[in-house]
C-alpha atoms as a PDB file:
ATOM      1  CA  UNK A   1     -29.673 -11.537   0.360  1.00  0.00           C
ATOM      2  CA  UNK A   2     -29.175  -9.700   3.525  1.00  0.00           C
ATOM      3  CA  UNK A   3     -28.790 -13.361   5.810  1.00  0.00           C
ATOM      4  CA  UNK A   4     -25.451 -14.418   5.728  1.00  0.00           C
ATOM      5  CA  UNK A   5     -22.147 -16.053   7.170  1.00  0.00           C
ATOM      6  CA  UNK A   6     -19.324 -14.557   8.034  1.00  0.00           C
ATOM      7  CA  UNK A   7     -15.750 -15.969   8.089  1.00  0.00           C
ATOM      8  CA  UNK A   8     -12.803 -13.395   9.749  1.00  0.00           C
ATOM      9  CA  UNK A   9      -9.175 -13.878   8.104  1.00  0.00           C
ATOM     10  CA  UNK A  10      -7.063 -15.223  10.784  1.00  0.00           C
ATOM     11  CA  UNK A  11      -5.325 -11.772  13.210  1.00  0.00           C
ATOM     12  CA  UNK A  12      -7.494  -9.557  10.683  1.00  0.00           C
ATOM     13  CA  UNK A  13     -10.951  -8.847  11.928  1.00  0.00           C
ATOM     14  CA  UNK A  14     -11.623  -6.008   9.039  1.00  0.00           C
ATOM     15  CA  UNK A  15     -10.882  -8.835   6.173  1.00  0.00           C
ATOM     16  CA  UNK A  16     -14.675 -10.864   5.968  1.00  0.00           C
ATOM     17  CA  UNK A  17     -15.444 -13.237   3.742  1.00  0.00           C
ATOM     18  CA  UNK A  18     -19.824 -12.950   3.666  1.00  0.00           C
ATOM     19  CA  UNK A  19     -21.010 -16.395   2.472  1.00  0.00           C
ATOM     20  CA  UNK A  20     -24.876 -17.308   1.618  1.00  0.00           C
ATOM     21  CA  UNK A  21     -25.768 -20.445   0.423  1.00  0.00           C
ATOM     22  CA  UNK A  22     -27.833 -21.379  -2.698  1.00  0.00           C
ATOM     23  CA  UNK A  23     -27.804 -21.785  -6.630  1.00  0.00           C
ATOM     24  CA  UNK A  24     -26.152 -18.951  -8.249  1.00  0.00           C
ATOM     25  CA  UNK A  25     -24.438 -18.715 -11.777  1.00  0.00           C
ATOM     26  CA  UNK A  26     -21.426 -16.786 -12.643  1.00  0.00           C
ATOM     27  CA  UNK A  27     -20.393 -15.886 -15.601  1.00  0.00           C
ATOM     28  CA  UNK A  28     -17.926 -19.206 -16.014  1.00  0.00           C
ATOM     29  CA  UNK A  29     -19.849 -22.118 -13.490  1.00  0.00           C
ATOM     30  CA  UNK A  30     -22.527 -22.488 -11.259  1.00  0.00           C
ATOM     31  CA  UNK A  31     -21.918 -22.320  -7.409  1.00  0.00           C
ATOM     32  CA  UNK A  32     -23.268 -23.440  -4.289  1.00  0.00           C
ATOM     33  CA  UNK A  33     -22.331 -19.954  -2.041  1.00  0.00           C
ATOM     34  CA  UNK A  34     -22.777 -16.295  -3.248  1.00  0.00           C
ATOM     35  CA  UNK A  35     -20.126 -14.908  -1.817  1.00  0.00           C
ATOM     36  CA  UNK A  36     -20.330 -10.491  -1.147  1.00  0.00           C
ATOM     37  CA  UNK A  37     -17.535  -9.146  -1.282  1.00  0.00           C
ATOM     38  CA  UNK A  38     -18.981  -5.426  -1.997  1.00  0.00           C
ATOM     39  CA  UNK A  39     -18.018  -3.869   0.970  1.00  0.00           C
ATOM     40  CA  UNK A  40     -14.742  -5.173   1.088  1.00  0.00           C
ATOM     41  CA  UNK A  41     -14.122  -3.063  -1.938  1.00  0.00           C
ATOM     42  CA  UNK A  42     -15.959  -0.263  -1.300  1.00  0.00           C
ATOM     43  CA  UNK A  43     -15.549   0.236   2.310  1.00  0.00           C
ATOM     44  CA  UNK A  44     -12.666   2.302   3.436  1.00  0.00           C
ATOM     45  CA  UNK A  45     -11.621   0.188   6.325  1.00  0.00           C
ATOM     46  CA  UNK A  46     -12.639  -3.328   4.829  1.00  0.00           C
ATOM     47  CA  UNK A  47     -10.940  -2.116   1.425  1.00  0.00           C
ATOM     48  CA  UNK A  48      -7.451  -0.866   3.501  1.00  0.00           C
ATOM     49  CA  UNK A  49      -7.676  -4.082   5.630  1.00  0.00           C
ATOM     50  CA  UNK A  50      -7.896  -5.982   2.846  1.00  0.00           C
ATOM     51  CA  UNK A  51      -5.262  -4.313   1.048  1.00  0.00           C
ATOM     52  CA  UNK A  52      -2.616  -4.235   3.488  1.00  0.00           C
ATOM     53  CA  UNK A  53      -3.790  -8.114   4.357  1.00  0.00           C
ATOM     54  CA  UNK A  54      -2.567  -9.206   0.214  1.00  0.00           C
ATOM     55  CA  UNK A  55       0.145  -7.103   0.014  1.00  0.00           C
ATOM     56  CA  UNK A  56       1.985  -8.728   3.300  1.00  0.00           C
ATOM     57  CA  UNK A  57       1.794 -11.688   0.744  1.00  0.00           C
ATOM     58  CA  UNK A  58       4.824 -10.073  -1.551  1.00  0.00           C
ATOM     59  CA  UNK A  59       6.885  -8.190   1.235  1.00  0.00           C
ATOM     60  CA  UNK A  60       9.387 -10.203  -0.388  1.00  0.00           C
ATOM     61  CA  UNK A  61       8.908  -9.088  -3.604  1.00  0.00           C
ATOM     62  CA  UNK A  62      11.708  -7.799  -5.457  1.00  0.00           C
ATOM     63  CA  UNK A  63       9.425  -5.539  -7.838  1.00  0.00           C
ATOM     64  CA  UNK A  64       6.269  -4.635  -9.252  1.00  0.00           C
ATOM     65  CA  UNK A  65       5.476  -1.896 -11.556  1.00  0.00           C
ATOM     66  CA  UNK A  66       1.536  -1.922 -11.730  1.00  0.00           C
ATOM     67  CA  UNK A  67      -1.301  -3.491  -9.668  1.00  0.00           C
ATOM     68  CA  UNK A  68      -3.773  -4.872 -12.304  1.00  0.00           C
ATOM     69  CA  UNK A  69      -7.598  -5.201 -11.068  1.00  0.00           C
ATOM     70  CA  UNK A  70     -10.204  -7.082 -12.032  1.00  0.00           C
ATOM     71  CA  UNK A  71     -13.762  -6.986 -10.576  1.00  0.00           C
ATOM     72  CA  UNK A  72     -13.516  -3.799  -9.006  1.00  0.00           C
ATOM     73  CA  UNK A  73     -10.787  -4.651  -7.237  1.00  0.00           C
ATOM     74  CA  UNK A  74      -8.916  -0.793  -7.466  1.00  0.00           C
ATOM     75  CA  UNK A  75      -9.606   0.652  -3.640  1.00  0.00           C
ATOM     76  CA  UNK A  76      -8.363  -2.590  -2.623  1.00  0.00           C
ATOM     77  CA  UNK A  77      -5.387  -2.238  -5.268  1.00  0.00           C
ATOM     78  CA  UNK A  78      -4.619   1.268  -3.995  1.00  0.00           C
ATOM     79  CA  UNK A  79      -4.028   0.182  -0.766  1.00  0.00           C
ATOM     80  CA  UNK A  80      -2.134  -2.837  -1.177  1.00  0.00           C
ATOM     81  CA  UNK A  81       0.485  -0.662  -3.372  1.00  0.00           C
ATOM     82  CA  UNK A  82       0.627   1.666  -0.542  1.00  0.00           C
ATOM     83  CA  UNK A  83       1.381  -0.808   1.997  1.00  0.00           C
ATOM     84  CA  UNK A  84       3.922  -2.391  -0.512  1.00  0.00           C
ATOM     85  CA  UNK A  85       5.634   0.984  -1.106  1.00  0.00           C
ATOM     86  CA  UNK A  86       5.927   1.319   2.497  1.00  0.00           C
ATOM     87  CA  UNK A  87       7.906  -1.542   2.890  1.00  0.00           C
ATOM     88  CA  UNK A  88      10.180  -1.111   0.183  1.00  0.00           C
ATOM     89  CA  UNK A  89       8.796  -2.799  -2.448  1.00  0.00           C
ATOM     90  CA  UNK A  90      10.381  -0.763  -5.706  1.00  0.00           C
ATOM     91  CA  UNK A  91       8.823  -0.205  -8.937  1.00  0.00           C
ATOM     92  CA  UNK A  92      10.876   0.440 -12.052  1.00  0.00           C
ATOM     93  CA  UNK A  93       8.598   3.155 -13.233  1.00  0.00           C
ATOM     94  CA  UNK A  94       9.962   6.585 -14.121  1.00  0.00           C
ATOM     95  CA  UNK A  95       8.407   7.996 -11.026  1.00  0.00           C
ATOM     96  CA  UNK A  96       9.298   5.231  -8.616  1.00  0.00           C
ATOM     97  CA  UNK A  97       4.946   4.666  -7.626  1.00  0.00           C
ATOM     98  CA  UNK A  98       2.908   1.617  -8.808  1.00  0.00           C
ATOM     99  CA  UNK A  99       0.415   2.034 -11.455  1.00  0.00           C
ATOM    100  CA  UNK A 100      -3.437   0.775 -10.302  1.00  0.00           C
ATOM    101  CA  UNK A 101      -5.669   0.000 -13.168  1.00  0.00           C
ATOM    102  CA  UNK A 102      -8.402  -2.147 -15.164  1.00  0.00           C
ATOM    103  CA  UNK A 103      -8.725  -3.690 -18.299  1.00  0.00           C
ATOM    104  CA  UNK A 104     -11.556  -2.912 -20.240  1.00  0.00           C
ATOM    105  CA  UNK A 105     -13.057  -5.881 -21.520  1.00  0.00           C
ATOM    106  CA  UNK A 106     -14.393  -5.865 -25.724  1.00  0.00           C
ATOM    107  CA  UNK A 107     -17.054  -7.000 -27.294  1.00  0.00           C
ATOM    108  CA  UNK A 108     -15.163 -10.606 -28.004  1.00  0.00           C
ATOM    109  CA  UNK A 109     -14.539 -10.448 -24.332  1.00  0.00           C
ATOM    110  CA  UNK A 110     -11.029  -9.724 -24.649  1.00  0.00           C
ATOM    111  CA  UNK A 111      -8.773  -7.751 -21.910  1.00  0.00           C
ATOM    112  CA  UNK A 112      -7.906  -4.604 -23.721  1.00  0.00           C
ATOM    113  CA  UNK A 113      -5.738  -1.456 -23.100  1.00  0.00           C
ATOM    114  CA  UNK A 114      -6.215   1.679 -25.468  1.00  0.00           C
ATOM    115  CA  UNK A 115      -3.323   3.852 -26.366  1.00  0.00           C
ATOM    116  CA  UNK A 116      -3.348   6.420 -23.344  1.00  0.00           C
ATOM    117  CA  UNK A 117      -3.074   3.676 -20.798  1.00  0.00           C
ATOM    118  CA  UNK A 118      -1.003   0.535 -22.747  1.00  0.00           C
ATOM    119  CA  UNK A 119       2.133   1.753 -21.117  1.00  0.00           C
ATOM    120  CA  UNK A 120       0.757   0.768 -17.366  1.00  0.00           C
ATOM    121  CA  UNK A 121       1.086  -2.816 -18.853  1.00  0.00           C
ATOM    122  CA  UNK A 122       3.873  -2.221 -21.465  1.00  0.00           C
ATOM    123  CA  UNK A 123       7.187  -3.614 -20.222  1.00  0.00           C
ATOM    124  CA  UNK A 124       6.303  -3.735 -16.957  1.00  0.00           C
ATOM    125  CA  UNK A 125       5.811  -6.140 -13.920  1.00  0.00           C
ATOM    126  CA  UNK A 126       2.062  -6.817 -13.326  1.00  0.00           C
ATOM    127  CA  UNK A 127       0.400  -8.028 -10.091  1.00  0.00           C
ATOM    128  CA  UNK A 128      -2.910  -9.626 -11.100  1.00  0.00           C
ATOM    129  CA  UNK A 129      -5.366  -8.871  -8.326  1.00  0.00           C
ATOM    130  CA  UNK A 130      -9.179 -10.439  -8.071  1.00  0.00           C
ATOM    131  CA  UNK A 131     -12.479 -10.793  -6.059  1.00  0.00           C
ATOM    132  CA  UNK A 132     -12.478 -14.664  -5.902  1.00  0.00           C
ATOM    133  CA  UNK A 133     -11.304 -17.605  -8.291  1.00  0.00           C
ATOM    134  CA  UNK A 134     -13.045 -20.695  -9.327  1.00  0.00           C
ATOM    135  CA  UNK A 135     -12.710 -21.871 -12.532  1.00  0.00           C
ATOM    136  CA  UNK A 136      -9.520 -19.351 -13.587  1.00  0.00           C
ATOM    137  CA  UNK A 137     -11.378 -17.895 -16.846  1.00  0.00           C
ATOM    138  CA  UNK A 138     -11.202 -14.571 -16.332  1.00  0.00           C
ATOM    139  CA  UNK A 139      -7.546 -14.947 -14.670  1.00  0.00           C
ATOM    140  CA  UNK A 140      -6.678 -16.450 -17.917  1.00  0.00           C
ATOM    141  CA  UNK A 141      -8.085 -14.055 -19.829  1.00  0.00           C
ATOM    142  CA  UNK A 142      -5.723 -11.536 -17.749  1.00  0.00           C
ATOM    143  CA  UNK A 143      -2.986 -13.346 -18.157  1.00  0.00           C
ATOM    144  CA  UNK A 144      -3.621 -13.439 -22.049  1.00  0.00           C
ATOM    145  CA  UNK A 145      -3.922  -9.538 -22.584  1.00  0.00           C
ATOM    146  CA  UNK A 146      -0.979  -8.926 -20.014  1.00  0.00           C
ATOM    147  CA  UNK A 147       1.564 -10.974 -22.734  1.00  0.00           C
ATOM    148  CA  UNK A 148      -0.602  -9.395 -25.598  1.00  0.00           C
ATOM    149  CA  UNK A 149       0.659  -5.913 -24.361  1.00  0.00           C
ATOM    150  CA  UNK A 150       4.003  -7.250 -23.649  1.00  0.00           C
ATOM    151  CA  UNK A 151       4.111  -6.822 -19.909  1.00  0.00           C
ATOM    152  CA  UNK A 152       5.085  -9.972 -17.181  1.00  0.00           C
ATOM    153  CA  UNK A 153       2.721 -11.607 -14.746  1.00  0.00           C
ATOM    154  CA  UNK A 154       4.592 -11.595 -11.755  1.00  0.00           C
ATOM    155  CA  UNK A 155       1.932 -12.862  -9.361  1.00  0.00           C
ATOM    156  CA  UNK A 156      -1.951 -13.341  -8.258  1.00  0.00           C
ATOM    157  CA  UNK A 157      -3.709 -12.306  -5.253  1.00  0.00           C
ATOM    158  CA  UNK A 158      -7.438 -12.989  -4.872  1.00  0.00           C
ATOM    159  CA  UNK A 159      -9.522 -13.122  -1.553  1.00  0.00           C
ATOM    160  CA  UNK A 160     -10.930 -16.193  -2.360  1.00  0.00           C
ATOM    161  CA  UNK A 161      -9.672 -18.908  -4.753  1.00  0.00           C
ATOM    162  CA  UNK A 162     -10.445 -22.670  -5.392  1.00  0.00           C
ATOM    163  CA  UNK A 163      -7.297 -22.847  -7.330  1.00  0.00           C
ATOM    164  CA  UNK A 164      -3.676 -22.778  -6.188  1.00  0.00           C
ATOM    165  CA  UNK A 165      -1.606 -21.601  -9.386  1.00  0.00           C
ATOM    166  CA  UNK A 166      -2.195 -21.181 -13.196  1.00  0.00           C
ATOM    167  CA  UNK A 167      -0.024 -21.313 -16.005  1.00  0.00           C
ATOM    168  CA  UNK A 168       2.690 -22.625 -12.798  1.00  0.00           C
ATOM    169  CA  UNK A 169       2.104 -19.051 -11.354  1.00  0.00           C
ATOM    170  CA  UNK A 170       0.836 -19.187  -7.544  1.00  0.00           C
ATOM    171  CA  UNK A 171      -2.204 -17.666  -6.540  1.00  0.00           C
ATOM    172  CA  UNK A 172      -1.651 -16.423  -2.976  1.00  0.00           C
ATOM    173  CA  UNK A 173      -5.176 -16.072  -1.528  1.00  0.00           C
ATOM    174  CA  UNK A 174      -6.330 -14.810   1.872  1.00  0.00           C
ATOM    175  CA  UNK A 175      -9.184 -17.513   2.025  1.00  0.00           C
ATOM    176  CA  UNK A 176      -8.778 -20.836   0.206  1.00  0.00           C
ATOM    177  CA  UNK A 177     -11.052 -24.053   0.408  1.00  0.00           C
ATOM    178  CA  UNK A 178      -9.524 -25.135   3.826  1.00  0.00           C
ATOM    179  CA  UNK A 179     -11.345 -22.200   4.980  1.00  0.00           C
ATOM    180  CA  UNK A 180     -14.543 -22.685   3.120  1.00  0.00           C
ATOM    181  CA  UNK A 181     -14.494 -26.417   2.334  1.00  0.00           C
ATOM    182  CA  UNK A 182     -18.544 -26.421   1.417  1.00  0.00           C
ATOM    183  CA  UNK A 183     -17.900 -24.456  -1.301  1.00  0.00           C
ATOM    184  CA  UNK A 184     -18.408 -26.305  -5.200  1.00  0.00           C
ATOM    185  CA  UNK A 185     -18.009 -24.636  -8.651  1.00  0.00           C
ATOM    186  CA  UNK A 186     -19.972 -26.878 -11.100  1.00  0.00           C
ATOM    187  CA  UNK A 187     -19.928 -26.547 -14.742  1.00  0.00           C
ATOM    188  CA  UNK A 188     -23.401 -24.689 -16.638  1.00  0.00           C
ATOM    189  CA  UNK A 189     -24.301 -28.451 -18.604  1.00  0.00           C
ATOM    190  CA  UNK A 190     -22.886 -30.788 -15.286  1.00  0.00           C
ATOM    191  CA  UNK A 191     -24.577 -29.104 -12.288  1.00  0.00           C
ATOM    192  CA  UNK A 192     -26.305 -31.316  -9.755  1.00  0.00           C
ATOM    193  CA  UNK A 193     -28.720 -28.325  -8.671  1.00  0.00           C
ATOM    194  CA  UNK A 194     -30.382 -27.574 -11.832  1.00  0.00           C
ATOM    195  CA  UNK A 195     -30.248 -31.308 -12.294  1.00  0.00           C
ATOM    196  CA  UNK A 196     -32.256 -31.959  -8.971  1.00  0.00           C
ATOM    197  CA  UNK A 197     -34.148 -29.204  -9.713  1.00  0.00           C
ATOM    198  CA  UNK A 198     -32.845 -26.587  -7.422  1.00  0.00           C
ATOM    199  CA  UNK A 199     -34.118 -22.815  -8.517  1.00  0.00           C
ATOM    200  CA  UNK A 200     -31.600 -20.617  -9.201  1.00  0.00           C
ATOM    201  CA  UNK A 201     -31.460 -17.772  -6.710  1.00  0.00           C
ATOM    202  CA  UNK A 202     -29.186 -15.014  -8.375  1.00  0.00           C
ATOM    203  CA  UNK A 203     -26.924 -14.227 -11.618  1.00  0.00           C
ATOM    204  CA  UNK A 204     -23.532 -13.041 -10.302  1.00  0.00           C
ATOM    205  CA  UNK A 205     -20.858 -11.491 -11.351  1.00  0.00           C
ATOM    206  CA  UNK A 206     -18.276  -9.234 -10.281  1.00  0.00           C
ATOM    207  CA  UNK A 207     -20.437  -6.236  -9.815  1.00  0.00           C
ATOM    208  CA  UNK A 208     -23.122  -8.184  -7.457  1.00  0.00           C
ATOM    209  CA  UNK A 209     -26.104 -10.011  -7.962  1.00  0.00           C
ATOM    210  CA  UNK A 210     -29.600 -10.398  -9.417  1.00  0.00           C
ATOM    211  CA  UNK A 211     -32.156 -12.190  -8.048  1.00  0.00           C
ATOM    212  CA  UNK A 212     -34.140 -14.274 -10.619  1.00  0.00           C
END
């Protein structure tokens, strides 16, 4: 899927949303955009862009301890605690520096932690930070194992999200359906594509996408 839109976050040309329309299924809905966000995670100056865009989001933040990330969200994650720790955001942790890391995910799909790296979560302030929202399953899921290893969900950054807040926590996202308002999530048994017999053109998830 090489043809696609492009949206620019408002004063920062670096942070792209790339939109292409069709039938796709995620893991939690069906959608009418596939959106790529695979360089702006992997690419240095997308990824710092990025970063630096989210974390102006919480300059008024009084802590956060560790930088949660979902979806392969880490290069983005590294930069967005650098940019936080450059303007003074403290962390509580014995070395005064944020903690970046993922959950790994069981076979019950279940956010997990093992015992060398439960303390990044343990008692500490977590930033949730994801690729996109729509149906909040997998935020919920993160929110779930962050109690479950006794740490505190102290916010949500995505790039894009359909939702506003869950569980009454915000979700501040850089792109939001005022900037996208074509996008729909549909439920897998209530779709109106498969039921007008639209072909579906990928299977996506947070690593990418296969064609079908």
């Amino acid at each position: 899927m090489q043809n696609y839109n492009k949206i620019e976050y408002s004063g920062h040309s670096d942070v792209i949303l790339r939109i292409t329309p069709g039938h796709f299924v995620t893991p939690h809905s069906h959608v009418n955009y596939y959106m790529d966000l695979c360089d702006t995670k992997a690419r240095m100056k997308e990824a710092r862009a990025t970063g630096e865009a989210l974390a102006e989001m919480y300059l008024a933040s009084d802590v956060i301890d560790t930088i949660l990330c979902l979806n392969g969200m880490e290069v983005v994650g590294a930069y967005m605690a650098d940019k936080l720790t450059q303007a003074g955001i403290i962390s509580m942790n014995s070395h005064k520096t944020m903690y970046i890391t993922e959950p790994e995910t069981n076979v019950n799909s279940q956010m997990m932690f093992r015992e060398n790296n439960k303390h990044m979560i343990d008692g500490k302030k977590v930033l949730i930070l994801i690729d996109s929202v729509t149906t909040g399953g997998t935020l919920q899921a993160a929110l779930d194992s962050v109690r479950f290893y006794k740490g505190e969900a102290v916010g949500i950054s995505a790039v894009f999200s359909i939702a506003t807040q869950i569980e009454n926590t915000p979700i501040r996202a850089l792109f939001t359906k005022r900037d996208f308002p074509e996008y729909a999530s549909y439920s897998h048994d209530n779709c109106p594509l498969c039921k007008s017999g639209v072909p579906v053109d990928a299977i996506c998830n947070g690593f990418g996408y296969s064609t079908v």
